[in-house]
N, C-alpha and C. Protein backbone atom coordinates (compact mmCIF):
# COMPACT_ATOMS: atom_id res chain seq x y z
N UNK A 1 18.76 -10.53 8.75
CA UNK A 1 19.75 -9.49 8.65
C UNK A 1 20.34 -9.49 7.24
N UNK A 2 20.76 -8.38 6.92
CA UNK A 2 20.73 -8.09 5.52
C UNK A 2 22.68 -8.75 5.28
N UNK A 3 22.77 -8.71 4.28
CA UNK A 3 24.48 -9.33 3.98
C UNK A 3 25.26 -7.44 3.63
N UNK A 4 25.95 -7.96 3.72
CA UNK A 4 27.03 -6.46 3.34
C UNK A 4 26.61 -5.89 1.84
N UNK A 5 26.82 -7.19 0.74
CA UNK A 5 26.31 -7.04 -0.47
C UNK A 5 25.41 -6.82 -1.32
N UNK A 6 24.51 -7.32 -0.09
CA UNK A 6 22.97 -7.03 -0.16
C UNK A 6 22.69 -5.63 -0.03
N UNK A 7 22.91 -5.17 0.90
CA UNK A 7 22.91 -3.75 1.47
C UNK A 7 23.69 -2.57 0.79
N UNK A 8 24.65 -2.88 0.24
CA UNK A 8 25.14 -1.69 -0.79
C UNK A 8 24.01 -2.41 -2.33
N UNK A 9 23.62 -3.15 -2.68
CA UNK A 9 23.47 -3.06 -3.95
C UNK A 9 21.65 -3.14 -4.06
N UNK A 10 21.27 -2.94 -3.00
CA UNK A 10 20.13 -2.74 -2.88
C UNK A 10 19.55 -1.00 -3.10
N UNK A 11 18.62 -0.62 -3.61
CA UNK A 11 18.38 0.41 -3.69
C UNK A 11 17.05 0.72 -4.35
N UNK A 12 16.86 1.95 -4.14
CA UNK A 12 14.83 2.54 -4.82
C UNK A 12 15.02 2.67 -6.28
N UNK A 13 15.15 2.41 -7.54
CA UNK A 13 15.20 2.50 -8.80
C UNK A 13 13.93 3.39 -9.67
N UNK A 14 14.32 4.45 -10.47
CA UNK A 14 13.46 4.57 -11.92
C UNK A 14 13.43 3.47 -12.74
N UNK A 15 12.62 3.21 -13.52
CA UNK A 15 12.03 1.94 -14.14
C UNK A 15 11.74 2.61 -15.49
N UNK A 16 12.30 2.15 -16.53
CA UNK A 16 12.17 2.38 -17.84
C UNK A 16 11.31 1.34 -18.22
N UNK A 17 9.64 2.37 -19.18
CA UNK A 17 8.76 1.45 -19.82
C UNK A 17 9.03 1.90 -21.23
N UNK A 18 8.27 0.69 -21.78
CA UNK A 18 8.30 1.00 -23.07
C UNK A 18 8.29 -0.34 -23.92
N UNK A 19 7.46 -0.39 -25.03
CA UNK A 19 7.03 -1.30 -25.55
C UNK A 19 7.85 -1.80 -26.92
N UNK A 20 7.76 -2.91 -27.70
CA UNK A 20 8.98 -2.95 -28.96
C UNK A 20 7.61 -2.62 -30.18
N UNK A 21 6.99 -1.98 -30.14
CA UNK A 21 5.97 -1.56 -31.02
C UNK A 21 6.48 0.51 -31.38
N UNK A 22 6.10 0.25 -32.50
CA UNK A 22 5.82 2.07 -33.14
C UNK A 22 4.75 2.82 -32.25
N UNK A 23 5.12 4.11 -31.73
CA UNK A 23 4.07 4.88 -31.37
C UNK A 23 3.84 4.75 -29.89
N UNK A 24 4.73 3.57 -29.42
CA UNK A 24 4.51 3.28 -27.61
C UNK A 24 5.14 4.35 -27.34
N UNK A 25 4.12 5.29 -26.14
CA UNK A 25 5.45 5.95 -25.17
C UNK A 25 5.97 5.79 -24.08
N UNK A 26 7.56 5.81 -23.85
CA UNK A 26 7.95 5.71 -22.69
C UNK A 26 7.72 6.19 -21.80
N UNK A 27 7.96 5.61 -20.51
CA UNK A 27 7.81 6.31 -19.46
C UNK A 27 8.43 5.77 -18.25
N UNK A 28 8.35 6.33 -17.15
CA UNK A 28 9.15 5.84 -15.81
C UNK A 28 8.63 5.66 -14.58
N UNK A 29 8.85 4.78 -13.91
CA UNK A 29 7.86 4.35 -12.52
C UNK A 29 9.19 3.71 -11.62
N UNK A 30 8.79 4.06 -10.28
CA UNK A 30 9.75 3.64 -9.24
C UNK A 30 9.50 2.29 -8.97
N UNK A 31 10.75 1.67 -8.29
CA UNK A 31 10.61 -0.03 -8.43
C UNK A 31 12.08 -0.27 -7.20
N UNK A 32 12.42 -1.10 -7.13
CA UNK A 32 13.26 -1.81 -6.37
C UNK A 32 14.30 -2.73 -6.52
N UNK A 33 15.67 -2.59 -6.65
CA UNK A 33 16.61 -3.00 -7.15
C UNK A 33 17.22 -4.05 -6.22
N UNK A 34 16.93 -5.22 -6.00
CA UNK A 34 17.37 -6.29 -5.36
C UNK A 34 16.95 -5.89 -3.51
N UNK A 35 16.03 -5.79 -3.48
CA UNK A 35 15.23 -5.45 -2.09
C UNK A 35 15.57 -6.98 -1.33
N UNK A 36 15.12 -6.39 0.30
CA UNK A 36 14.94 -7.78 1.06
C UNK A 36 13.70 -7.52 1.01
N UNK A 37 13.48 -8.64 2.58
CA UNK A 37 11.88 -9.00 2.56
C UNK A 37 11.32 -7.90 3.36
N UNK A 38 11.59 -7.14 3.94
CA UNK A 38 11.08 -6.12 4.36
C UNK A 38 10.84 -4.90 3.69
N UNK A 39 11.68 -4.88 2.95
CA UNK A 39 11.61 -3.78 1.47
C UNK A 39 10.24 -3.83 1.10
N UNK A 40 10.41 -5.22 0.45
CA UNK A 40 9.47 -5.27 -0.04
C UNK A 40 8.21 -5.28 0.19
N UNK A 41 8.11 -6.14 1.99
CA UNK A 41 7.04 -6.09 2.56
C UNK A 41 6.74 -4.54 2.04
N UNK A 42 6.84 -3.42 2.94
CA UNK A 42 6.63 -1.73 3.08
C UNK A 42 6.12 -1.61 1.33
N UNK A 43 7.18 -1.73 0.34
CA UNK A 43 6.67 -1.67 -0.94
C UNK A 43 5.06 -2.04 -0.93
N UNK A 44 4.92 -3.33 -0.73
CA UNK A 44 3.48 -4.04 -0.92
C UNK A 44 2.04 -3.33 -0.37
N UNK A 45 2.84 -2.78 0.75
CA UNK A 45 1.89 -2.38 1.59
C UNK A 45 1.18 -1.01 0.90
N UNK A 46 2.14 -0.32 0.68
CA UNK A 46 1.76 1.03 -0.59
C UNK A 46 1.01 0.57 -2.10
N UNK A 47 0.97 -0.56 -2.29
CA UNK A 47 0.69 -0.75 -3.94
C UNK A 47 -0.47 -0.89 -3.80
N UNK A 48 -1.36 -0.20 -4.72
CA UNK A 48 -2.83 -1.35 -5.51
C UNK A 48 -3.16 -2.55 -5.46
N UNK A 49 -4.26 -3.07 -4.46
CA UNK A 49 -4.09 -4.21 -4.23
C UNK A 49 -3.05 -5.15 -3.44
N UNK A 50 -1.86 -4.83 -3.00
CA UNK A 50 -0.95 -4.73 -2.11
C UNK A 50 -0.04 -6.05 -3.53
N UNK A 51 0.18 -5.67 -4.52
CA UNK A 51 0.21 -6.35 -5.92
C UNK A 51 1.36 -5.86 -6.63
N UNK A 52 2.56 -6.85 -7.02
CA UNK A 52 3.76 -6.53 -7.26
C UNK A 52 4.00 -7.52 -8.52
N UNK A 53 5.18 -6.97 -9.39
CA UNK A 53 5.65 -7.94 -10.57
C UNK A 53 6.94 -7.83 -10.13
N UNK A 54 7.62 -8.93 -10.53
CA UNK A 54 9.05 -8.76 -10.34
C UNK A 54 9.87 -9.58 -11.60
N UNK A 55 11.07 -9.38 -11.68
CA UNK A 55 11.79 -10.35 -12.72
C UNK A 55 13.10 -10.83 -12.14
N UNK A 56 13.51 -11.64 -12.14
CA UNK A 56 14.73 -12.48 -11.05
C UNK A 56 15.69 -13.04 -12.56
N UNK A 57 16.81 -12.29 -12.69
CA UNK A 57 17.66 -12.51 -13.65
C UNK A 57 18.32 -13.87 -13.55
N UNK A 58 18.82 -14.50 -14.40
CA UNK A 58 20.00 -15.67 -14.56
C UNK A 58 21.07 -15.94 -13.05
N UNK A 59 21.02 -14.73 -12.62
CA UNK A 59 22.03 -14.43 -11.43
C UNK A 59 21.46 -14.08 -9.76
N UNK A 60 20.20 -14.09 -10.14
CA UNK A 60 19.30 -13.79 -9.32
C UNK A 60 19.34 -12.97 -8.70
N UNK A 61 19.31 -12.05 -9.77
CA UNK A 61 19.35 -10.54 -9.12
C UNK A 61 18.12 -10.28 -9.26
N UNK A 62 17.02 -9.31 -8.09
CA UNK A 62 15.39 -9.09 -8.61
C UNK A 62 15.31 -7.71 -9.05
N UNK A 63 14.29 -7.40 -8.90
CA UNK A 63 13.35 -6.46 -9.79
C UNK A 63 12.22 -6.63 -9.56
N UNK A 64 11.59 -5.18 -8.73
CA UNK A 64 10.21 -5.41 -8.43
C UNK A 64 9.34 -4.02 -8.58
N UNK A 65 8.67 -3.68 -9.02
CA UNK A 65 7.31 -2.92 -9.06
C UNK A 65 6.21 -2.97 -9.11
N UNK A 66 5.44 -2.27 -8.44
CA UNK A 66 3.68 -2.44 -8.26
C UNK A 66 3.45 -2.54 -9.66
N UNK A 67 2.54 -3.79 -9.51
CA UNK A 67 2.03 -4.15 -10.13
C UNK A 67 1.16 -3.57 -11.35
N UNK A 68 -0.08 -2.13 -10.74
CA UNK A 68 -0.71 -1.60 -12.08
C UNK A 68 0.15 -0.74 -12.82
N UNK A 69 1.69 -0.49 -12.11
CA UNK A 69 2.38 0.43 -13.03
C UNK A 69 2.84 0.41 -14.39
N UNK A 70 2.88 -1.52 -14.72
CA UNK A 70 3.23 -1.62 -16.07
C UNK A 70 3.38 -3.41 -15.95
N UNK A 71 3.45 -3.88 -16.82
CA UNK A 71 3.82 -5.18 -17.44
C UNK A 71 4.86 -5.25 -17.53
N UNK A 72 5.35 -6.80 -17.41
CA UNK A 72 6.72 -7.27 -17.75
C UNK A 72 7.96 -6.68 -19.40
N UNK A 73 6.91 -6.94 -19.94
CA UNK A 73 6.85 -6.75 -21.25
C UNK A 73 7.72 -5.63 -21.33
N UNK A 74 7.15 -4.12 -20.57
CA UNK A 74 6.94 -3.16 -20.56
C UNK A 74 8.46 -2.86 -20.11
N UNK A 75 9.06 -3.14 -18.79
CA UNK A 75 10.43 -3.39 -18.13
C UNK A 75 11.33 -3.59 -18.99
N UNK A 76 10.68 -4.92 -19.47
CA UNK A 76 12.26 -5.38 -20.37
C UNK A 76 12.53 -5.44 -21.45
N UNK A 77 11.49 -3.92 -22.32
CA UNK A 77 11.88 -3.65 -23.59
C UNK A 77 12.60 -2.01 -23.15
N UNK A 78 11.74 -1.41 -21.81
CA UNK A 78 12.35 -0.03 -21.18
C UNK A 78 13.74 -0.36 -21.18
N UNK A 79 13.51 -0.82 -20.06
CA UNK A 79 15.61 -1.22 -19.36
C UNK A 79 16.50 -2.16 -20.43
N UNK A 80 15.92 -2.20 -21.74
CA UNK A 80 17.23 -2.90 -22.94
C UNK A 80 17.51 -4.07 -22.36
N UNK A 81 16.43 -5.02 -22.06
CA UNK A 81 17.11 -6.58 -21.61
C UNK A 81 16.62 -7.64 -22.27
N UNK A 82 16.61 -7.02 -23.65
CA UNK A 82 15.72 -8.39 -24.14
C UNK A 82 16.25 -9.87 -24.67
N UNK A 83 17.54 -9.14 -24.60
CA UNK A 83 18.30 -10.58 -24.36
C UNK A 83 18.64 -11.71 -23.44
N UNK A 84 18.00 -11.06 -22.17
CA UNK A 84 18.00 -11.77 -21.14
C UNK A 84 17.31 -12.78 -20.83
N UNK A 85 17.57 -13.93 -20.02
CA UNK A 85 16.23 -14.61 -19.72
C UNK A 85 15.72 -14.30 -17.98
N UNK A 86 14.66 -14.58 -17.91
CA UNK A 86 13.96 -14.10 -16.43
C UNK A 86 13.04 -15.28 -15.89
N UNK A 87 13.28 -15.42 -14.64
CA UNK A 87 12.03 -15.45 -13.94
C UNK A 87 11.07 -14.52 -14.07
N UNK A 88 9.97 -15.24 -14.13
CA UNK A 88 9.00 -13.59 -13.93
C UNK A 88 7.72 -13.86 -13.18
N UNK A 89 6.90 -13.17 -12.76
CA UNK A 89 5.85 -13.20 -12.13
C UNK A 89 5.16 -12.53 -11.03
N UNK A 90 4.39 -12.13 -10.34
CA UNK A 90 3.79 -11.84 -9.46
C UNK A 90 3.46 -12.14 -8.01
N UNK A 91 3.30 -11.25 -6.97
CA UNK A 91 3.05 -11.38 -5.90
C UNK A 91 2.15 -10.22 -4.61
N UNK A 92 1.37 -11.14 -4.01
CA UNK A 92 0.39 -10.31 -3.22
C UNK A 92 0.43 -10.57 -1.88
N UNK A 93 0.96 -9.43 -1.48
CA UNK A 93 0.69 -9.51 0.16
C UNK A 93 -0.19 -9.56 0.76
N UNK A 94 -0.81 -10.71 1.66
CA UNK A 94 -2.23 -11.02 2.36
C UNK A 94 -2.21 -10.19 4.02
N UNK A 95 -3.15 -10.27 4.06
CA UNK A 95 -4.09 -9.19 5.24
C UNK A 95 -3.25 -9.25 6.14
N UNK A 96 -2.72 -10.53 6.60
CA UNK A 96 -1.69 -10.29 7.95
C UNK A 96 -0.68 -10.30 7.60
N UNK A 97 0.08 -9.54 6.73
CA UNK A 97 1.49 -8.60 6.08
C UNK A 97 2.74 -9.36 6.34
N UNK A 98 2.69 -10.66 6.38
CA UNK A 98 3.75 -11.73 6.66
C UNK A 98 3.30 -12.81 5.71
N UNK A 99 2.17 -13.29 5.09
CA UNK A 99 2.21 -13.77 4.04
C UNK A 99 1.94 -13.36 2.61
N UNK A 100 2.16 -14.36 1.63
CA UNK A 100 2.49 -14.15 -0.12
C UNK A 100 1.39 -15.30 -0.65
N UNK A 101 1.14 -14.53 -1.74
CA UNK A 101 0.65 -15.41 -3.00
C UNK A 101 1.43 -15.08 -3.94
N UNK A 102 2.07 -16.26 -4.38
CA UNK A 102 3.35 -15.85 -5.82
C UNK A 102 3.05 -16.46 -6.49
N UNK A 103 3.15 -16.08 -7.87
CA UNK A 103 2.47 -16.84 -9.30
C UNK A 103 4.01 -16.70 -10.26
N UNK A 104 4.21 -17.56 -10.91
CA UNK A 104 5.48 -17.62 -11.03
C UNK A 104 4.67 -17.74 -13.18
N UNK A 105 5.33 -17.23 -13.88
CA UNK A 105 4.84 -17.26 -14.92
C UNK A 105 5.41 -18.84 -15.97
N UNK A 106 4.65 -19.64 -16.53
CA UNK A 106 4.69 -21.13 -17.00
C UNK A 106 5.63 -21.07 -18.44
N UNK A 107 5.65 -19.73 -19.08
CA UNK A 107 6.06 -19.07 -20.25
C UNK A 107 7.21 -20.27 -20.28
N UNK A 108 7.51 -20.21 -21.85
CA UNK A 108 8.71 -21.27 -21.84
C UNK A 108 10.09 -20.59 -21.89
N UNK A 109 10.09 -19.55 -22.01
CA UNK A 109 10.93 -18.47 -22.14
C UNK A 109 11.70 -18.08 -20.52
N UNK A 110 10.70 -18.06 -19.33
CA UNK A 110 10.66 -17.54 -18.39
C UNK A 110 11.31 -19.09 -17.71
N UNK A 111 12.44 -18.66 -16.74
CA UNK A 111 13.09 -19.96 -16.04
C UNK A 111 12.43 -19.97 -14.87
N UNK A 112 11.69 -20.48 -14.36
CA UNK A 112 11.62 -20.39 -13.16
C UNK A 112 12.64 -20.99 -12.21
N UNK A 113 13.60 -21.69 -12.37
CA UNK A 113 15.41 -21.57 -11.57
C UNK A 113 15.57 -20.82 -11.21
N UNK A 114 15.51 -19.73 -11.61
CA UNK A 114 16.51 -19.00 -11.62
C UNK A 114 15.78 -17.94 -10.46
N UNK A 115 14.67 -18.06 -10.01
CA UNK A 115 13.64 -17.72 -9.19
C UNK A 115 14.58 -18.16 -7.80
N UNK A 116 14.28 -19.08 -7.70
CA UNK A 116 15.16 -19.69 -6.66
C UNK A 116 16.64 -19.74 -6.16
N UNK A 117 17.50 -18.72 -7.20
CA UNK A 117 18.45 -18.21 -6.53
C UNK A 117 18.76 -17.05 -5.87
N UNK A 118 17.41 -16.56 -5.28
CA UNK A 118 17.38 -15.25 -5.30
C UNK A 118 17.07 -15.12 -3.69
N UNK A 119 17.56 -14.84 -3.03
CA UNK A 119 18.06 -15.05 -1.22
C UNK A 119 16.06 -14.29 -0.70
N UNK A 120 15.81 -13.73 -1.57
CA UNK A 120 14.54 -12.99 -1.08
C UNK A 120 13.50 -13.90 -1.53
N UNK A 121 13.50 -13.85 -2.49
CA UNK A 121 12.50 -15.15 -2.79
C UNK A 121 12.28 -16.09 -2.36
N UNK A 122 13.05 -16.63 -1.58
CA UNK A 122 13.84 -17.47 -0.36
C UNK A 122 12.67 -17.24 0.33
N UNK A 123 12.94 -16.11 1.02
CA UNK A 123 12.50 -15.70 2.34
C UNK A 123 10.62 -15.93 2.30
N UNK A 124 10.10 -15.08 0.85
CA UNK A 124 9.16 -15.21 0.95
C UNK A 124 8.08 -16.81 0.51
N UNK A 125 9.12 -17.32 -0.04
CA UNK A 125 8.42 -18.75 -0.02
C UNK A 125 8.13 -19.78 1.11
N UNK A 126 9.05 -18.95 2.31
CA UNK A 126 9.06 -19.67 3.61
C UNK A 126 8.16 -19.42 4.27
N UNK A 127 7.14 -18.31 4.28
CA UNK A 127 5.98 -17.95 4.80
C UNK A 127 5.07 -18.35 3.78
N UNK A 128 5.16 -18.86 2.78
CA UNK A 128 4.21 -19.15 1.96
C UNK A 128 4.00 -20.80 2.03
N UNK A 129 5.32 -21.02 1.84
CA UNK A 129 5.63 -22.76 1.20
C UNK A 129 5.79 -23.68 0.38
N UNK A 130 4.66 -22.47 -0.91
CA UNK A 130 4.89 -22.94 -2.30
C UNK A 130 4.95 -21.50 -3.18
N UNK A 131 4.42 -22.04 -4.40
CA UNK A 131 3.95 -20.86 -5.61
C UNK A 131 3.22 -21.57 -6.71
N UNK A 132 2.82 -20.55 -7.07
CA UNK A 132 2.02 -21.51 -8.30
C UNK A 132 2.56 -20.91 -9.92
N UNK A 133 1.98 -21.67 -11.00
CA UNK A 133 2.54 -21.65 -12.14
C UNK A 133 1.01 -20.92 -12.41
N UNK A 134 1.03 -19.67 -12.86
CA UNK A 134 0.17 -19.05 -13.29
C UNK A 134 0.20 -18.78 -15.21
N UNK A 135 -1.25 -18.73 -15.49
CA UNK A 135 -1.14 -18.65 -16.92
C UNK A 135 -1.64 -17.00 -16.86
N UNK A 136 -2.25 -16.46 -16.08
CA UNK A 136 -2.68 -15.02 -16.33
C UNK A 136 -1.51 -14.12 -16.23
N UNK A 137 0.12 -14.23 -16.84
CA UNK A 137 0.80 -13.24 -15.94
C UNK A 137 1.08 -12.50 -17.36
């Protein structure tokens, strides 16, 4: 069951891309502004590959979009956060739509802490059990 706080500050988001290079163009893709696990489940289920990126702030607030829509990179030069630090990484919903493969990115930049304060991430590591430290993210 969702928290009160959860539930007002949850919502479907536009997603600002855009690269810190000359000549990139922006653009916008729908994404998910601190989703639960069911959100996201339904999200997964619609994506490419059933294949999601997300970024889990200092505060553990998330951020999630299908995956072929854009790169990390791409997010957090769009949405002006480059001062931030993140969790970051990936996740795939498997055939029977209750489990995850999460790849959590090794970057030295990227906290993975801060992953773990995040009540959803929670959820989905409990059907999983772990995650892995991926170098492809």
């Amino acid at each position: 069951m969702k928290s009160f706080q959860q539930y007002i500050t949850e919502r479907s988001i536009k997603l600002s891309l855009d690269l810190p290079h000359r000549g990139s163009i922006p653009r916008e893709i729908r994404g998910l502004d601190n989703p639960n696990l069911s959100d996201i489940t339904g999200f997964a289920k619609n994506a490419p590959q059933n294949k999601l990126r997300f970024l889990i702030n200092s505060k553990g607030h998330m951020t999630v979009w299908r995956a072929m829509d854009g790169i990390h990179q791409q997010v957090i030069t769009g949405e002006s956060r480059e001062k931030e630090k993140f969790a970051l990484g990936y996740m795939v919903l498997l055939d029977d739509d209750t489990s995850w493969d999460v790849y959590l990115s090794p970057h030295p930049k990227a906290n993975v802490k801060f992953a773990k304060k995040n009540a959803t991430f929670q959820g989905i590591l409990k059907t999983t059990g772990k995650y892995a430290l991926s170098k492809e993210i």
